[in-house]
C-alpha atoms as a PDB file:
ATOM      1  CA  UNK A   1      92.334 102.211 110.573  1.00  0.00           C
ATOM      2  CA  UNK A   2      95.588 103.870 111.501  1.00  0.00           C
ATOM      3  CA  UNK A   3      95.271 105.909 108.199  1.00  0.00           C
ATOM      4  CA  UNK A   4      91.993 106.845 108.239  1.00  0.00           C
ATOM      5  CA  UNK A   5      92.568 108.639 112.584  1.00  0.00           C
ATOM      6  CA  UNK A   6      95.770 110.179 110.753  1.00  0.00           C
ATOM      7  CA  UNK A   7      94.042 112.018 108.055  1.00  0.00           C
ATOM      8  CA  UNK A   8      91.089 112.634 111.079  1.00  0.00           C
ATOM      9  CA  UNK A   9      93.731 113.935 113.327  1.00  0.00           C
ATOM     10  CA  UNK A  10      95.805 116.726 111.079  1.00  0.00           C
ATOM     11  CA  UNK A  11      92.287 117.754 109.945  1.00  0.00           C
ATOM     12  CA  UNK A  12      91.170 118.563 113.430  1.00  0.00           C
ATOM     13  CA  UNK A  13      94.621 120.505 114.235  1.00  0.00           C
ATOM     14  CA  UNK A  14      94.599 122.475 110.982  1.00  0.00           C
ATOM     15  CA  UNK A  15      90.833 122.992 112.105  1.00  0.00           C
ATOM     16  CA  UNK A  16      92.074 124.606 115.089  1.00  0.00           C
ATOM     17  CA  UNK A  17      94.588 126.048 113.399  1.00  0.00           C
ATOM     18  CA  UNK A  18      92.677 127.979 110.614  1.00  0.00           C
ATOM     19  CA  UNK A  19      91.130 129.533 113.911  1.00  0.00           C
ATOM     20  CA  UNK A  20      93.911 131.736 114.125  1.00  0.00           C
ATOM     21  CA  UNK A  21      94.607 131.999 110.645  1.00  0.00           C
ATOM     22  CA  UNK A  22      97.620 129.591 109.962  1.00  0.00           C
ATOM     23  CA  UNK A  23      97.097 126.844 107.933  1.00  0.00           C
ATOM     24  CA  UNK A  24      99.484 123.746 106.183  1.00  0.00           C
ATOM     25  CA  UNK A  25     102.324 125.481 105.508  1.00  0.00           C
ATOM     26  CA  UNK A  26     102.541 127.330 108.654  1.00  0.00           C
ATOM     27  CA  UNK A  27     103.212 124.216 110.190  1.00  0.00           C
ATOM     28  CA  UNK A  28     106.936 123.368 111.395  1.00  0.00           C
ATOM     29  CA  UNK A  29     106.902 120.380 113.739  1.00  0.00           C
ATOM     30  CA  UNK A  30     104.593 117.665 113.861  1.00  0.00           C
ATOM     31  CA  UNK A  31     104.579 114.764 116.292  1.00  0.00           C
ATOM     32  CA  UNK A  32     102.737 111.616 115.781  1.00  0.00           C
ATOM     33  CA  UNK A  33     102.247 108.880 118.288  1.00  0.00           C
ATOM     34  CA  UNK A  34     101.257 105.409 116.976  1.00  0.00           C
ATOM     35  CA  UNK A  35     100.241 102.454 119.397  1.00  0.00           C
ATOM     36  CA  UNK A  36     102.027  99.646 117.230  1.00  0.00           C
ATOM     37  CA  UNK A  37     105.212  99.810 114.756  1.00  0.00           C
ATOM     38  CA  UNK A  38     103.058  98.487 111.980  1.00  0.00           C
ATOM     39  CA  UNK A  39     100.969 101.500 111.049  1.00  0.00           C
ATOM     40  CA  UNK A  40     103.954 103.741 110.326  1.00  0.00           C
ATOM     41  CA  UNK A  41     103.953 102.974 106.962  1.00  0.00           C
ATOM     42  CA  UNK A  42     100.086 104.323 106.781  1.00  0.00           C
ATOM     43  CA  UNK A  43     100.660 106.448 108.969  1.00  0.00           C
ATOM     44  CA  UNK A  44     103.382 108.544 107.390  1.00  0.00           C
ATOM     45  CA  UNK A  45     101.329 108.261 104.074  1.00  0.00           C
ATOM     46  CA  UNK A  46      98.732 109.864 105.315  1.00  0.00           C
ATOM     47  CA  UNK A  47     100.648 113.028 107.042  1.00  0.00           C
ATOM     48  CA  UNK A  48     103.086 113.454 103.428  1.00  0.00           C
ATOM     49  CA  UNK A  49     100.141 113.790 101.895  1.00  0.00           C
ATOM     50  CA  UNK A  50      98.958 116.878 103.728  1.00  0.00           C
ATOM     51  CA  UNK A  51     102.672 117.849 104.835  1.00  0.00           C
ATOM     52  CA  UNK A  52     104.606 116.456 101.725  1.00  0.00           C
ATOM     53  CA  UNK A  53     105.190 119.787  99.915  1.00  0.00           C
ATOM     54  CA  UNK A  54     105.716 121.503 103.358  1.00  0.00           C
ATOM     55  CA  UNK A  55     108.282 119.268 104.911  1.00  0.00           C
ATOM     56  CA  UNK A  56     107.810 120.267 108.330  1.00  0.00           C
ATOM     57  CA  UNK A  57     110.436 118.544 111.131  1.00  0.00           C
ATOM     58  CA  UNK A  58     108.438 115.486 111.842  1.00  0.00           C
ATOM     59  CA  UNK A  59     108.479 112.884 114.693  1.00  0.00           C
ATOM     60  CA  UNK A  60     107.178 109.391 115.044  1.00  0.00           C
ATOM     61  CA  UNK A  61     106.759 107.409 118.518  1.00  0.00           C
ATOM     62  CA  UNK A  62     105.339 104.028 119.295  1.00  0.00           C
ATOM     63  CA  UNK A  63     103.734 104.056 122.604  1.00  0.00           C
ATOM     64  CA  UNK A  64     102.528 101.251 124.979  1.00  0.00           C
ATOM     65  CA  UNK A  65      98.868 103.198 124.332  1.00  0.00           C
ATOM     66  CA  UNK A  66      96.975 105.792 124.305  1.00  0.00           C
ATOM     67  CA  UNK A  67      93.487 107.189 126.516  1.00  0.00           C
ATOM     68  CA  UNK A  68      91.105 105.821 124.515  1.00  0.00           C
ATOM     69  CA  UNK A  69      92.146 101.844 123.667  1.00  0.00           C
ATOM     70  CA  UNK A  70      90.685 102.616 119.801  1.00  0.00           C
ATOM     71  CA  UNK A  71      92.640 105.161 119.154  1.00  0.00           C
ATOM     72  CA  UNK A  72      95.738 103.758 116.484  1.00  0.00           C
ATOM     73  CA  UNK A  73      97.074 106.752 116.442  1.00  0.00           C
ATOM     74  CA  UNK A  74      97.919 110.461 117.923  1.00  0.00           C
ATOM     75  CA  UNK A  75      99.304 113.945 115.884  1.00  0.00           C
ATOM     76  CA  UNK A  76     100.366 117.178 117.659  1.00  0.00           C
ATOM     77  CA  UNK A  77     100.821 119.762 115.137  1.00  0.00           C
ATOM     78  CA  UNK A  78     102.982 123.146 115.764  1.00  0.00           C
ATOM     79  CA  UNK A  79     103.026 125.837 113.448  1.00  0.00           C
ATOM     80  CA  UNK A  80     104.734 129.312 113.488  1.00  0.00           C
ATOM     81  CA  UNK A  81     103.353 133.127 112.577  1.00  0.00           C
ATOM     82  CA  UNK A  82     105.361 135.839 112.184  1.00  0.00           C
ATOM     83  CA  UNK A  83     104.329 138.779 113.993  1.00  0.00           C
END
């Protein structure tokens, strides 16, 4: 479900993330590309529940699809370090 690839999703970016030492609340933007209007309800559950505390500047999109036809769902995460 659309929840469930959200909650998949921000783990792999803060996965990749943690690689380089930033984690949640280094994050500033995320981006999240659903395939149909009705999961962003779930959808934006599942990302304040990682992000609600951090409040990063957060965008939602509905697309005509994505690469893979299962897919629900899409996240880009961005997060800053100082120097």
């Amino acid at each position: 479900d659309a929840a469930a690839q959200t909650a998949q999703a921000i783990r792999i970016g803060l996965d990749a993330l943690a690689e380089v030492g930033a984690g949640p609340g280094d994050v500033v933007r995320t981006r999240m590309y659903v395939t149909d209007q009705i999961f962003a309800d779930e959808v934006g559950r599942a990302h304040n529940a990682v992000f609600g505390p951090v409040r990063p500047v957060a965008t939602m999109v509905v697309v005509a699809g994505l690469i893979d036809p299962d897919l629900l769902v899409e996240v880009e995460l961005e997060a800053y370090l100082p120097a």
